[in-house]
Structure formats: structure tokens, C-alpha cells
PDB file of N, CA and C in Angstrom:
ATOM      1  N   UNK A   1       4.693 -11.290 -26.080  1.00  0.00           N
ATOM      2  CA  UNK A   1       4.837 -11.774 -27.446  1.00  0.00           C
ATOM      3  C   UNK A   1       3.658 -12.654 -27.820  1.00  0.00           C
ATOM      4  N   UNK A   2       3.157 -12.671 -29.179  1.00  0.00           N
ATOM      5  CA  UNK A   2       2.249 -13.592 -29.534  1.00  0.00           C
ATOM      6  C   UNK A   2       2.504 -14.318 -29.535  1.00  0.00           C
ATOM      7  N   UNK A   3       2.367 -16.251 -29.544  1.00  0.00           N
ATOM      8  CA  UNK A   3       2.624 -17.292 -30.114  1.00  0.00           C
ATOM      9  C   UNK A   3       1.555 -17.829 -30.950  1.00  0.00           C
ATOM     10  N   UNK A   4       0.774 -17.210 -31.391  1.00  0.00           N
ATOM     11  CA  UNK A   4      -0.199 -17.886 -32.031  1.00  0.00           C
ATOM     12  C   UNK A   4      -0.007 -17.228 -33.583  1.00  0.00           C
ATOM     13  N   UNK A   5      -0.253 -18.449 -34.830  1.00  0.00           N
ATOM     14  CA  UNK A   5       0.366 -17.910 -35.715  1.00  0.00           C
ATOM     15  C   UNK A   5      -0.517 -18.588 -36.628  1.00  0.00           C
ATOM     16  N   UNK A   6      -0.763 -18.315 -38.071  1.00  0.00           N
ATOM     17  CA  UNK A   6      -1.991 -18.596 -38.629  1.00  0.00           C
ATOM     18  C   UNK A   6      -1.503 -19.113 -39.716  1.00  0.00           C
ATOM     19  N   UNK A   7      -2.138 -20.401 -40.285  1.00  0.00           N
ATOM     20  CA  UNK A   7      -1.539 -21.064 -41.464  1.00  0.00           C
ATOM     21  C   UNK A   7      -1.922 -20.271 -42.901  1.00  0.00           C
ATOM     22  N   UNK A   8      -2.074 -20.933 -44.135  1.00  0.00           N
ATOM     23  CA  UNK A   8      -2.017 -20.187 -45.102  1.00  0.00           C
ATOM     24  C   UNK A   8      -3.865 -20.410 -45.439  1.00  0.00           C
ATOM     25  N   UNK A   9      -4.269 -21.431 -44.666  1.00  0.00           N
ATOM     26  CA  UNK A   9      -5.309 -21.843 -44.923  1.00  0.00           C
ATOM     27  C   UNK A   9      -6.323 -21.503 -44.000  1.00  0.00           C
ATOM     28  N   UNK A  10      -5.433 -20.442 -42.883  1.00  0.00           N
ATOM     29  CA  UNK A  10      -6.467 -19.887 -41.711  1.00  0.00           C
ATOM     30  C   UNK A  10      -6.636 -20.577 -40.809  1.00  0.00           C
ATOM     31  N   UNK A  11      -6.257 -21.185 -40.262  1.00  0.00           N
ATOM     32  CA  UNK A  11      -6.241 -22.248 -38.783  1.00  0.00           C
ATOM     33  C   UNK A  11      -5.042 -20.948 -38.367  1.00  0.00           C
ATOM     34  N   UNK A  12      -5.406 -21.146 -37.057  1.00  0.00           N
ATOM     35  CA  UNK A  12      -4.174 -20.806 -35.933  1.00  0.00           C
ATOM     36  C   UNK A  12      -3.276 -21.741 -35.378  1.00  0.00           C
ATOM     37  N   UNK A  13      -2.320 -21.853 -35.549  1.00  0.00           N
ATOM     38  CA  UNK A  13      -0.917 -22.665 -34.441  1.00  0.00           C
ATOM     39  C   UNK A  13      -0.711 -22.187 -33.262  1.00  0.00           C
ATOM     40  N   UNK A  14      -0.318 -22.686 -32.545  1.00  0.00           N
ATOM     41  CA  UNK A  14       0.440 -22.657 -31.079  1.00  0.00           C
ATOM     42  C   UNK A  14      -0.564 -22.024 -30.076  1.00  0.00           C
ATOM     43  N   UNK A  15      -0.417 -20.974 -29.065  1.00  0.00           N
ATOM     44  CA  UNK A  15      -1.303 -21.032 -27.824  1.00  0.00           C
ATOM     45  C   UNK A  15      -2.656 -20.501 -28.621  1.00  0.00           C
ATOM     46  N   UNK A  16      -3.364 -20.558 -27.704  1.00  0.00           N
ATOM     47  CA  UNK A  16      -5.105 -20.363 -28.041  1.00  0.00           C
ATOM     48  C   UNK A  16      -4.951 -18.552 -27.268  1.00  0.00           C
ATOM     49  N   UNK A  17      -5.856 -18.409 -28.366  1.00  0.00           N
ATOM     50  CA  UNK A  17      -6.327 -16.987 -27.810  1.00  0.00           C
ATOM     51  C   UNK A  17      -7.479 -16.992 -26.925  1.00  0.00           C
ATOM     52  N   UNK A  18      -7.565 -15.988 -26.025  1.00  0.00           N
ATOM     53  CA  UNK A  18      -8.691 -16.089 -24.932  1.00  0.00           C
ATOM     54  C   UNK A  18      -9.928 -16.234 -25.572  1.00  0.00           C
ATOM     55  N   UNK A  19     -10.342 -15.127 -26.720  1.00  0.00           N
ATOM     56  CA  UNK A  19     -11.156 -15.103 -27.849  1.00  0.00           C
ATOM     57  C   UNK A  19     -12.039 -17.108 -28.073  1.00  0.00           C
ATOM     58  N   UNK A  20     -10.873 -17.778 -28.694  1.00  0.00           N
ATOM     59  CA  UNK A  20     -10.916 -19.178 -29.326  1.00  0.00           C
ATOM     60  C   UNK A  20     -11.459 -19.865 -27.684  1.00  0.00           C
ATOM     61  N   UNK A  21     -10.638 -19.613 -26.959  1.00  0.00           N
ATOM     62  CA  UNK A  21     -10.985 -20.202 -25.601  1.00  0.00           C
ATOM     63  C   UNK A  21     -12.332 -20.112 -25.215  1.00  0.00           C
ATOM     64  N   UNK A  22     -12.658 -18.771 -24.831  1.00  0.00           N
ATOM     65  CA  UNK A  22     -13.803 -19.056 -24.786  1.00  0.00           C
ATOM     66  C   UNK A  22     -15.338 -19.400 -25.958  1.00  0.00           C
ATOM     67  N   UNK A  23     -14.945 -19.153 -26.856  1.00  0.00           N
ATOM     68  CA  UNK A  23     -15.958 -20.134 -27.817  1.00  0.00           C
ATOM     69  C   UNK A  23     -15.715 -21.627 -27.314  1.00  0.00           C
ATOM     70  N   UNK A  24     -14.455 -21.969 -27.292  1.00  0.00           N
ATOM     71  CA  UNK A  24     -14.415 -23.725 -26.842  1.00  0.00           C
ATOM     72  C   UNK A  24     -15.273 -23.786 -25.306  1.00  0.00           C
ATOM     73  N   UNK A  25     -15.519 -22.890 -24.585  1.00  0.00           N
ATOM     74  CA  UNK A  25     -15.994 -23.301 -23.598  1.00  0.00           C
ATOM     75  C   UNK A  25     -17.324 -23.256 -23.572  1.00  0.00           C
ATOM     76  N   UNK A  26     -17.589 -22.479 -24.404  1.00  0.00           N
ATOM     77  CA  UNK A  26     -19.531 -22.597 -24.858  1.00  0.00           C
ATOM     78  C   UNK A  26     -19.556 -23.097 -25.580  1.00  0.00           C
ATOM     79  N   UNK A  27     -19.247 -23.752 -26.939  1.00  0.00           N
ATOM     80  CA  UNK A  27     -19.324 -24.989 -27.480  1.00  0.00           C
ATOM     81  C   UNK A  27     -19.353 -26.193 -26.519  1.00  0.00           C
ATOM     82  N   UNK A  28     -18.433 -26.254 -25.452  1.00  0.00           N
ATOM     83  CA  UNK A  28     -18.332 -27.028 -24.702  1.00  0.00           C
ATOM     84  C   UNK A  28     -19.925 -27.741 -23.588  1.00  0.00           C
ATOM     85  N   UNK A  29     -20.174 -26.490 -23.464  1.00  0.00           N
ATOM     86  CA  UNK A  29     -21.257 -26.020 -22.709  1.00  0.00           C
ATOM     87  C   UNK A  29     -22.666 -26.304 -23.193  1.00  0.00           C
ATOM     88  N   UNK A  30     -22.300 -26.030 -24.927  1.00  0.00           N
ATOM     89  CA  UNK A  30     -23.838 -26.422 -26.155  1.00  0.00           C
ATOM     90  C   UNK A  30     -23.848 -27.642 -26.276  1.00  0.00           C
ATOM     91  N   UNK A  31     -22.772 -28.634 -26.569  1.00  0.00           N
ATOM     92  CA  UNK A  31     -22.347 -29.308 -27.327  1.00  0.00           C
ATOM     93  C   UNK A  31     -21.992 -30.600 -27.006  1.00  0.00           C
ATOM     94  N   UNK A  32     -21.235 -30.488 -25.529  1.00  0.00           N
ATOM     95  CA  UNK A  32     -20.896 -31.516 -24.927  1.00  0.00           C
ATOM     96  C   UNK A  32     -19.302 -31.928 -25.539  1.00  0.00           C
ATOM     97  N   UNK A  33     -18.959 -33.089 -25.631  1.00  0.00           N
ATOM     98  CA  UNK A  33     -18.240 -33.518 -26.408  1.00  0.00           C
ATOM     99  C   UNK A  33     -18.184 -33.738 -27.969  1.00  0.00           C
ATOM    100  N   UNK A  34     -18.827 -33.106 -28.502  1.00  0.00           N
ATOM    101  CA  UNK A  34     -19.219 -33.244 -30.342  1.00  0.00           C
ATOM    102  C   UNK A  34     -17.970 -32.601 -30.675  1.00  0.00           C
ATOM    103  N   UNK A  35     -17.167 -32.540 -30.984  1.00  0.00           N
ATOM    104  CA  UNK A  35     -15.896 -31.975 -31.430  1.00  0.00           C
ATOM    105  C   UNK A  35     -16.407 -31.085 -32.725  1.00  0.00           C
ATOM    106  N   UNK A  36     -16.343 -31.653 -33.918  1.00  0.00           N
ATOM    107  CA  UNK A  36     -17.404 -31.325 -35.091  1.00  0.00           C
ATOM    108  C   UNK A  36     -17.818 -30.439 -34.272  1.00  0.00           C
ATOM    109  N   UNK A  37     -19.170 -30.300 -34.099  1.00  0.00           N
ATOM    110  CA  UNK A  37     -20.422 -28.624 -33.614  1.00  0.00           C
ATOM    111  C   UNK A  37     -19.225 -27.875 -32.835  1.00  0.00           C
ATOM    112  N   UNK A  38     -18.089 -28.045 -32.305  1.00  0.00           N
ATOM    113  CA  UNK A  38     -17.630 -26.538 -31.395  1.00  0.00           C
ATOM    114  C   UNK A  38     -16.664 -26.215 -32.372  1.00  0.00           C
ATOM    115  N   UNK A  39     -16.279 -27.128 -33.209  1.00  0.00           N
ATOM    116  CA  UNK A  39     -14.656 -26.898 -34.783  1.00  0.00           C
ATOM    117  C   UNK A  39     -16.112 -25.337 -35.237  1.00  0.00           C
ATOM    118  N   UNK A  40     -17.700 -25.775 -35.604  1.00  0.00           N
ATOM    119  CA  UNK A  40     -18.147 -24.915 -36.366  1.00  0.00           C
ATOM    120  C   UNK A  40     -18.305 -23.613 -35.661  1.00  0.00           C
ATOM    121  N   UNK A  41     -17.704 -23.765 -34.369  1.00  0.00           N
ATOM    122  CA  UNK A  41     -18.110 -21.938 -33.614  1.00  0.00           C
ATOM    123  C   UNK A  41     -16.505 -21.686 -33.428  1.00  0.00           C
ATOM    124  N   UNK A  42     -15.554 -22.108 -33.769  1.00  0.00           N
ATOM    125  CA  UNK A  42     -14.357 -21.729 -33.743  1.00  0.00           C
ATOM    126  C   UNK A  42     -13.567 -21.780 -35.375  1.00  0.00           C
ATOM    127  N   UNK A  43     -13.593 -21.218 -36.295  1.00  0.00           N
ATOM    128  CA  UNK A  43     -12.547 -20.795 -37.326  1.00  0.00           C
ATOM    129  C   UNK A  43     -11.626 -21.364 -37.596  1.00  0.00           C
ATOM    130  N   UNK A  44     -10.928 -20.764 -36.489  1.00  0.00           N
ATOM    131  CA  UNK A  44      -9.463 -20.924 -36.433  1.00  0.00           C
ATOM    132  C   UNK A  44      -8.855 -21.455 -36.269  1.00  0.00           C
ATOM    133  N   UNK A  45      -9.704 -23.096 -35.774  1.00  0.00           N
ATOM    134  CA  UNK A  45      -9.103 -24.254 -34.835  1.00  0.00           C
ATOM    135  C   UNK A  45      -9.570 -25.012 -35.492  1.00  0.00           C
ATOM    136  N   UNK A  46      -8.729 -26.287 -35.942  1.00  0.00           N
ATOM    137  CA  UNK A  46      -9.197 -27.721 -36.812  1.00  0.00           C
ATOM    138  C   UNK A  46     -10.068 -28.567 -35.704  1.00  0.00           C
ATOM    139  N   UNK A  47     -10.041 -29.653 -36.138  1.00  0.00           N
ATOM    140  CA  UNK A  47     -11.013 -30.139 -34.972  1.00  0.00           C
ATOM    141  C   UNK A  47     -10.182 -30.874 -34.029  1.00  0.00           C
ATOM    142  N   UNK A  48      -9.233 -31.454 -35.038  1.00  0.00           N
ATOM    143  CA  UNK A  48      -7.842 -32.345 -34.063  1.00  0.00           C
ATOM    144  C   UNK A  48      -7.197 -31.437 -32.865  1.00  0.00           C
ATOM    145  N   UNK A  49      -7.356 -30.103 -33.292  1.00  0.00           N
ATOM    146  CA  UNK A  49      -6.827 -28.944 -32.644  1.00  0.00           C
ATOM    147  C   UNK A  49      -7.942 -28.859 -31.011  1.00  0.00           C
ATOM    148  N   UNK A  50      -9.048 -28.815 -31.421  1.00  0.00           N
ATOM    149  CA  UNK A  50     -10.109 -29.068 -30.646  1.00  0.00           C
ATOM    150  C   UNK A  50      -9.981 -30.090 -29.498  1.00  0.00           C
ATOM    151  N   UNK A  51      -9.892 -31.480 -29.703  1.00  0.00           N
ATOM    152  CA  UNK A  51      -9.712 -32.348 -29.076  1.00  0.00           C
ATOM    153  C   UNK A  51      -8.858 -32.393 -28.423  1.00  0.00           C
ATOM    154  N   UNK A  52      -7.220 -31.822 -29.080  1.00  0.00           N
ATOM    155  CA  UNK A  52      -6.345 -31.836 -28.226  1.00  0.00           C
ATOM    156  C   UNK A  52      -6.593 -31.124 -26.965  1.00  0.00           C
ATOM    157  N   UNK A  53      -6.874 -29.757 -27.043  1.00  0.00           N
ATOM    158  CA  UNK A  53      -7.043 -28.572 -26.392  1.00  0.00           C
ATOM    159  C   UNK A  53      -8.265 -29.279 -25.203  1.00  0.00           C
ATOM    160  N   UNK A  54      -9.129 -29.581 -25.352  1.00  0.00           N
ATOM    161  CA  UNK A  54      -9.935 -30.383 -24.957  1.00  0.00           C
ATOM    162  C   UNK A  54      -9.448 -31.167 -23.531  1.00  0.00           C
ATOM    163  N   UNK A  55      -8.345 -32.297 -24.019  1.00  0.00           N
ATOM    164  CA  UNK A  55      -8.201 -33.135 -23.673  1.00  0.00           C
ATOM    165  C   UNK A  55      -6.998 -32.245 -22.377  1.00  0.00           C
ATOM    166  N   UNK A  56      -6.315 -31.130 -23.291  1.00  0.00           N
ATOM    167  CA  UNK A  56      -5.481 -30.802 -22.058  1.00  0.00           C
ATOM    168  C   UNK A  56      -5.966 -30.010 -21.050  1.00  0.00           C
ATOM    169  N   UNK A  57      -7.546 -28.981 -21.484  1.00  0.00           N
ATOM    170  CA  UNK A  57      -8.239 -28.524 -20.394  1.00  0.00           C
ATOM    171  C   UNK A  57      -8.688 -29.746 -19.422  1.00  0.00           C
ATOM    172  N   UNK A  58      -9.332 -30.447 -19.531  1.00  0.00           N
ATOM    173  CA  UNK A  58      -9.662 -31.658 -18.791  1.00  0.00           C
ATOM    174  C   UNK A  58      -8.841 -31.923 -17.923  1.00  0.00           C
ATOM    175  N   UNK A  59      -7.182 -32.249 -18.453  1.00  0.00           N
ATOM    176  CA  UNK A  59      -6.132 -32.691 -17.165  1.00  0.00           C
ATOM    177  C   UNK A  59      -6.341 -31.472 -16.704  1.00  0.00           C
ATOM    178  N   UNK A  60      -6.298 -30.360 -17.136  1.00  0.00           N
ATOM    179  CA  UNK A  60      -5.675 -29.183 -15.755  1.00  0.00           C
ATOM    180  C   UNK A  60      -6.823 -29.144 -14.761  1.00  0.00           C
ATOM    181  N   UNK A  61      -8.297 -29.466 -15.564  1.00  0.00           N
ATOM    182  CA  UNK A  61      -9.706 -29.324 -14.326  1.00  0.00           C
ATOM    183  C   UNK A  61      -8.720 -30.436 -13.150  1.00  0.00           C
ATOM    184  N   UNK A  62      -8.853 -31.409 -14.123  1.00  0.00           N
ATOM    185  CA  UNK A  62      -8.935 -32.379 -12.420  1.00  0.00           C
ATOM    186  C   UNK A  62      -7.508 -32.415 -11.901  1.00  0.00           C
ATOM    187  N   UNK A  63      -6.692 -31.554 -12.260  1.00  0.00           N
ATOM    188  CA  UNK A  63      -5.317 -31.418 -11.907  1.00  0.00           C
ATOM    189  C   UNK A  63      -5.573 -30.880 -10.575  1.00  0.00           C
ATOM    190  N   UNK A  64      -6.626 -29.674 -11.065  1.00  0.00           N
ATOM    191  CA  UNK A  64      -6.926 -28.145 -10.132  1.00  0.00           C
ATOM    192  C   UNK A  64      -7.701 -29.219  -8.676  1.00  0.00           C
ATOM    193  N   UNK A  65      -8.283 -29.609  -9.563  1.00  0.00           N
ATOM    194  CA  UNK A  65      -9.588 -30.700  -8.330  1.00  0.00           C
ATOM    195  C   UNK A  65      -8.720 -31.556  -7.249  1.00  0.00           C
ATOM    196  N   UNK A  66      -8.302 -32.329  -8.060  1.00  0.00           N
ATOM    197  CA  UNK A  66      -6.868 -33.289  -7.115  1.00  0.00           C
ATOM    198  C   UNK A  66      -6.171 -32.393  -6.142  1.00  0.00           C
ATOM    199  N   UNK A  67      -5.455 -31.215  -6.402  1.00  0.00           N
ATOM    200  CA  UNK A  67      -4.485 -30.518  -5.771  1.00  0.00           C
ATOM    201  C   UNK A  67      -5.775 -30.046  -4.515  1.00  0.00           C
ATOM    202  N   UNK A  68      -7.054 -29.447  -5.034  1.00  0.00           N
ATOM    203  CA  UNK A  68      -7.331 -28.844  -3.458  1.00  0.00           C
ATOM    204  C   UNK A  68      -8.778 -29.925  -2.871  1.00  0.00           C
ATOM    205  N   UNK A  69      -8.132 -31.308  -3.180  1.00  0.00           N
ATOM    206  CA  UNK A  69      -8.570 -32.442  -2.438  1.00  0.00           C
ATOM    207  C   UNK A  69     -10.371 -32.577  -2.636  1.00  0.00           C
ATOM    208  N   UNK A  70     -10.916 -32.091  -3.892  1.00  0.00           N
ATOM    209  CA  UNK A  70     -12.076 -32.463  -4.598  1.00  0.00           C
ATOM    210  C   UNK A  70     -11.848 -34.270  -5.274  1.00  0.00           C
ATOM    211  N   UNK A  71     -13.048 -34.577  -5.360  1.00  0.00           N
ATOM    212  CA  UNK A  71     -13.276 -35.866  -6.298  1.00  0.00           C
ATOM    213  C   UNK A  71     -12.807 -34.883  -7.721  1.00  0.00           C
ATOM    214  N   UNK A  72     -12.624 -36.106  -8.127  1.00  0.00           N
ATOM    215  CA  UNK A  72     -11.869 -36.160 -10.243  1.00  0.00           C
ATOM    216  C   UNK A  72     -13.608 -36.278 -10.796  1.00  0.00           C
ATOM    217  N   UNK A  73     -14.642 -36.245 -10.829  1.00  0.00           N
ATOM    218  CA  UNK A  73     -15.715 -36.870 -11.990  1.00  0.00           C
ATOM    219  C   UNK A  73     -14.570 -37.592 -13.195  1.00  0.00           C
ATOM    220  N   UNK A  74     -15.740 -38.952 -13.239  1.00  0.00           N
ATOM    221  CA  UNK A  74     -14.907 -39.456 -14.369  1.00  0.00           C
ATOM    222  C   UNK A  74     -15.195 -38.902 -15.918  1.00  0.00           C
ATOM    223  N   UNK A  75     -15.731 -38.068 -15.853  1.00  0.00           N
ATOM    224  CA  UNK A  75     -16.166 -37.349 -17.252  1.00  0.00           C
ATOM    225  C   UNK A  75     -14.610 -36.386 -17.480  1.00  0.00           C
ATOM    226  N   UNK A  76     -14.038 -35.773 -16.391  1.00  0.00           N
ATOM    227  CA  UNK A  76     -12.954 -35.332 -16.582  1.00  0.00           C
ATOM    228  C   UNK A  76     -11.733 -36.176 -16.537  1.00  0.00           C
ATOM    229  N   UNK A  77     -11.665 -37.259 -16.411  1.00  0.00           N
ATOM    230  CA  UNK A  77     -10.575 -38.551 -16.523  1.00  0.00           C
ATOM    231  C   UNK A  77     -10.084 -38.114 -17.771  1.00  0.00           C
ATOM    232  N   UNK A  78     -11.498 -38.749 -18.733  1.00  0.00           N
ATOM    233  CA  UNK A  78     -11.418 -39.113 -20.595  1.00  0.00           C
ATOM    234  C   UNK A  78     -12.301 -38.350 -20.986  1.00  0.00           C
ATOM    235  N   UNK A  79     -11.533 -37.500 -22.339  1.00  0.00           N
ATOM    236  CA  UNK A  79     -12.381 -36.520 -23.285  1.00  0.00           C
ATOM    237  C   UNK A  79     -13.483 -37.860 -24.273  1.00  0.00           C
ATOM    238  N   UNK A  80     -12.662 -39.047 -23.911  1.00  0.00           N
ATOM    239  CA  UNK A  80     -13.187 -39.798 -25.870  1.00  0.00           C
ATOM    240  C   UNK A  80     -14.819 -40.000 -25.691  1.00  0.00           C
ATOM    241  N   UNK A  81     -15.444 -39.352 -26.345  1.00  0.00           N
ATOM    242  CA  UNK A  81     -16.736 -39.930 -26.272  1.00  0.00           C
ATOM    243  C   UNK A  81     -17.088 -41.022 -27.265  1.00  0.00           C
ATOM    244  N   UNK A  82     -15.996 -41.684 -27.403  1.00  0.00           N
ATOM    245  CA  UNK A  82     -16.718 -43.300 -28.141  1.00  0.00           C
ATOM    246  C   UNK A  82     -16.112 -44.230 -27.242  1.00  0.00           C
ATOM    247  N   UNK A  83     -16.698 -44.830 -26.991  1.00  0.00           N
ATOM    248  CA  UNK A  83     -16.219 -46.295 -26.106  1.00  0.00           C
ATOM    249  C   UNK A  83     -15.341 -46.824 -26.362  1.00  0.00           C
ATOM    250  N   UNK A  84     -15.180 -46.896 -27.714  1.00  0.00           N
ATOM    251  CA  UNK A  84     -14.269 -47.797 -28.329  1.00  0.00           C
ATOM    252  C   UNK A  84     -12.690 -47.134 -27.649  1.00  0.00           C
ATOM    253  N   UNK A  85     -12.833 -46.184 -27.217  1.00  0.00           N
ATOM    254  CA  UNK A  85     -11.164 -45.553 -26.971  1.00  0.00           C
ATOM    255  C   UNK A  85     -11.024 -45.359 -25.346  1.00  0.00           C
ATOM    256  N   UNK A  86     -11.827 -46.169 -24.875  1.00  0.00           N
ATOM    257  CA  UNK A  86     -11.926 -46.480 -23.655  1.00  0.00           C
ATOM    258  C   UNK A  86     -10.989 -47.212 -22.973  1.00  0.00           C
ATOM    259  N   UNK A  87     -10.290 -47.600 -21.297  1.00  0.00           N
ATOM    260  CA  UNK A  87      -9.296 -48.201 -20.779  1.00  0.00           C
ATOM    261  C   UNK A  87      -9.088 -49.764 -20.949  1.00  0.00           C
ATOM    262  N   UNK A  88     -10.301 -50.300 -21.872  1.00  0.00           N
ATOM    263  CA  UNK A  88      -9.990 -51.799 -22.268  1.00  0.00           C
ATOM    264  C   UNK A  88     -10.242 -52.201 -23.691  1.00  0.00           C
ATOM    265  N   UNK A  89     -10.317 -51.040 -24.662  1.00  0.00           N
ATOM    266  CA  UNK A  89     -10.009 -51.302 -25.404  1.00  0.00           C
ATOM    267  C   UNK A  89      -8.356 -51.135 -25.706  1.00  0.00           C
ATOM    268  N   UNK A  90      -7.835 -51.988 -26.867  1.00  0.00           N
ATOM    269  CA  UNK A  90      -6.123 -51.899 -27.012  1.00  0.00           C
ATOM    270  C   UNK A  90      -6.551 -51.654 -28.652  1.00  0.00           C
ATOM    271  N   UNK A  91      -5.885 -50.566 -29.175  1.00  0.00           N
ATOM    272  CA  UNK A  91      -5.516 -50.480 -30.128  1.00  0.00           C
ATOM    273  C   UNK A  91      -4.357 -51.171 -30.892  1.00  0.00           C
ATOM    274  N   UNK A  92      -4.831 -51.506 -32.690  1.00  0.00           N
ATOM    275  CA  UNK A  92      -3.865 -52.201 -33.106  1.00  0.00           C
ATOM    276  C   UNK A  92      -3.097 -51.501 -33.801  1.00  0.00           C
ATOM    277  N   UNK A  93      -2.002 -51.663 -34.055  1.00  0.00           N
ATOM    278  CA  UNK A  93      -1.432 -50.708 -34.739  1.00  0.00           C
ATOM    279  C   UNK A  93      -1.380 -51.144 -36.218  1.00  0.00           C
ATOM    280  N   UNK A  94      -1.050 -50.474 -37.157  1.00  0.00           N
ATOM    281  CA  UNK A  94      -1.025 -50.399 -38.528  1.00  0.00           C
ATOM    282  C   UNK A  94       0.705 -50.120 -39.057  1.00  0.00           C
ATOM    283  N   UNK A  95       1.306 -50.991 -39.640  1.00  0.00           N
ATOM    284  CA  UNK A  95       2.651 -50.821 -39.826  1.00  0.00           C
ATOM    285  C   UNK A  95       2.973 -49.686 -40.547  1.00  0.00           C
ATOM    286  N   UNK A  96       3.681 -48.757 -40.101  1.00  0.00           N
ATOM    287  CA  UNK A  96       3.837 -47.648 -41.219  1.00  0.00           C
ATOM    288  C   UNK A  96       2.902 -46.403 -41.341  1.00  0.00           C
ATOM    289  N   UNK A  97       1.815 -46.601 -40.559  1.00  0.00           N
ATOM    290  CA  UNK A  97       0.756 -45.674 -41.080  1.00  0.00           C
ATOM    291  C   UNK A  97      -0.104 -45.873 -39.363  1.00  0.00           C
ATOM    292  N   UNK A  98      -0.207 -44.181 -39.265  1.00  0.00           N
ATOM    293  CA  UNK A  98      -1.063 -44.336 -37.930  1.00  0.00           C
ATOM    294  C   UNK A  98      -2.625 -44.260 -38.297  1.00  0.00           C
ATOM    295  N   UNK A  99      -2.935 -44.251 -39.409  1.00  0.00           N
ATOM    296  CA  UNK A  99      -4.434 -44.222 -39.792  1.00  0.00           C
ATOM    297  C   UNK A  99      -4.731 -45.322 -40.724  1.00  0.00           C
ATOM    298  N   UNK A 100      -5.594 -46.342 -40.546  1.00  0.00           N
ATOM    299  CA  UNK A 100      -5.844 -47.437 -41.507  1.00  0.00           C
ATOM    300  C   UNK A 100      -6.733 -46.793 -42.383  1.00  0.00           C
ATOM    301  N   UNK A 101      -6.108 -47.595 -43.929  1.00  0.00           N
ATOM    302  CA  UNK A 101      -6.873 -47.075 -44.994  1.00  0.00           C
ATOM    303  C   UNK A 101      -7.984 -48.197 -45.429  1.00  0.00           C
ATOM    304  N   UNK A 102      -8.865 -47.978 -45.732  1.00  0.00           N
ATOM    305  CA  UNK A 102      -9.821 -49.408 -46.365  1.00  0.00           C
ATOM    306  C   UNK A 102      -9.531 -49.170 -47.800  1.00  0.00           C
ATOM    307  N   UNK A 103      -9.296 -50.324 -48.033  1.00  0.00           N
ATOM    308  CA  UNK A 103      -8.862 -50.584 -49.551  1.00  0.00           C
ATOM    309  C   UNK A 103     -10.106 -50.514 -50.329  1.00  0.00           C
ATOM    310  N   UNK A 104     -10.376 -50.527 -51.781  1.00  0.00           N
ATOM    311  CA  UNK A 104     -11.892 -50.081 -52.315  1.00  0.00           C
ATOM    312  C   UNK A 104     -12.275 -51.836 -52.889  1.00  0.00           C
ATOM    313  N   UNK A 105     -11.581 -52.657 -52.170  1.00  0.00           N
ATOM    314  CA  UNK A 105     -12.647 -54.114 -51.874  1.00  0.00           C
ATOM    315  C   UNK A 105     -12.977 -54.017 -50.943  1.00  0.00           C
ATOM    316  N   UNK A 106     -12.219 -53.635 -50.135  1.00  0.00           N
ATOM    317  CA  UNK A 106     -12.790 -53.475 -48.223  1.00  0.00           C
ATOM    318  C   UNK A 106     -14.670 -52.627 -48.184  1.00  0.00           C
ATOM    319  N   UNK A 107     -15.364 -53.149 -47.105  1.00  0.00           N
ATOM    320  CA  UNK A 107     -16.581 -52.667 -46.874  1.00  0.00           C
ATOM    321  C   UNK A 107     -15.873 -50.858 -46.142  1.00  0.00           C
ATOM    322  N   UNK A 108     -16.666 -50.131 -46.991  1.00  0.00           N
ATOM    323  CA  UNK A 108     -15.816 -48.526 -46.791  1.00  0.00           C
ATOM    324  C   UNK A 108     -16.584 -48.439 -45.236  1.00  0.00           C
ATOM    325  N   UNK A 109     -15.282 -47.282 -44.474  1.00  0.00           N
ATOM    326  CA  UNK A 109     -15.436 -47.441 -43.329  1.00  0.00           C
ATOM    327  C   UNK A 109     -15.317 -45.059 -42.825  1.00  0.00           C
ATOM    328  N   UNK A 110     -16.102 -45.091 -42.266  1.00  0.00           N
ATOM    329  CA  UNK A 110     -15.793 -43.978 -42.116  1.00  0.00           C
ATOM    330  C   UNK A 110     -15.822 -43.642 -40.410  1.00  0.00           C
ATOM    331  N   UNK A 111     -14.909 -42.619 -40.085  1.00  0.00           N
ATOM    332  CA  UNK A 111     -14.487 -42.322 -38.690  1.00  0.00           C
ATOM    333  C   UNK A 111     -15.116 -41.358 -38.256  1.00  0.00           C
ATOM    334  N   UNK A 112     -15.689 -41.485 -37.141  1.00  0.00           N
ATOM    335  CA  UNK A 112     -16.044 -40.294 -36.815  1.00  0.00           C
ATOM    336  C   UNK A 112     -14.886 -39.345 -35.813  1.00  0.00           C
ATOM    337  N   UNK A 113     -14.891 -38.188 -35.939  1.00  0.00           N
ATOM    338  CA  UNK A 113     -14.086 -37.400 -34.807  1.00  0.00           C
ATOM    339  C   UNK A 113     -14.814 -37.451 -33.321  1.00  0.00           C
TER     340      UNK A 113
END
């Protein structure tokens, strides 16, 4: 059975096709961690979609590594390539809202993926 299912706007839901897979792995390969540059060799996949996918190939590498008694590289620990989302930074939370908005007195703030 398929599980992969396509919104109205053309993204795909649920498992990755081998197809999507391997573009993520040569994006991976071009690109490094740029989320952005591998979203532009994959279609079908948002970028949040990206990262996730990302983040869960990573556990299974060093899942695979751990189980037949290899070192972890810490590049496969953490996908985040900004520091800021690193093991000592603590995020604050925002009441109500998991994304802070800057108000238009606030100095505008933009995120990168």
C-alpha cells in the first residue's frame, strides 16, 4: 500500500518515497546541512519536512553505529546547524504560541531554517 499522499498544494505526507530519499541524500551530500538548498532539489517536501526526515535519518545512522559497536561522530548526535539550538542553550517558551512574533515596534527579526 502507498502511504504517501499529496496535499492540494503538492507537498507529499507520510512515508518518503525512495525517489525523495534519495535526492535528500545528495542534497545532503551538496549541501551539508542547508535545509533551504536540498527543500530546492526535492518538490514534494517542505523544508520542516526536510529537517524532520533529516533529523530521523541521523538517529537511525548512529542507531546502526551504536548497535555494531562503531563511535557516534558528533555531527550525527545533532542535525541543528545553528548553535543557538545546541545542549546549553534553553529555550524560552512563548505563552500560547510556539513561534514568537515581533511586533512592528519590535527591531524585525527573521529566522533562518
Amino acid at each position: 500500500t502507498n502511504q504517501t499522499k499529496r496535499t492540494p498544494t503538492g507537498e507529499n505526507t507520510g512515508r518518503w518515497t525512495k525517489e525523495e530519499h534519495q535526492a535528500f541524500l545528495e542534497g545532503l551530500q551538496q549541501h551539508g546541512k542547508e535545509w533551504k538548498k536540498i527543500a530546492s532539489l526535492i518538490e514534494t517536501r517542505t523544508v520542516v519536512q526536510i529537517r524532520t526526515h533529516a533529523q530521523k535519518y541521523f538517529q537511525k545512522l548512529a542507531k546502526t553505529r551504536e548497535s555494531q559497536g562503531q563511535d557516534v561522530p558528533g555531527d550525527l548526535v545533532s542535525t541543528a546547524s545553528n548553535p543557538r539550538n545546541g545542549p546549553d542553550h534553553k529555550k524560552k517558551a512563548v505563552a500560547g504560541s510556539s513561534r514568537r512574533v515581533a511586533s512592528s515596534t519590535s527591531t524585525k527579526r527573521t529566522y533562518s531554517e
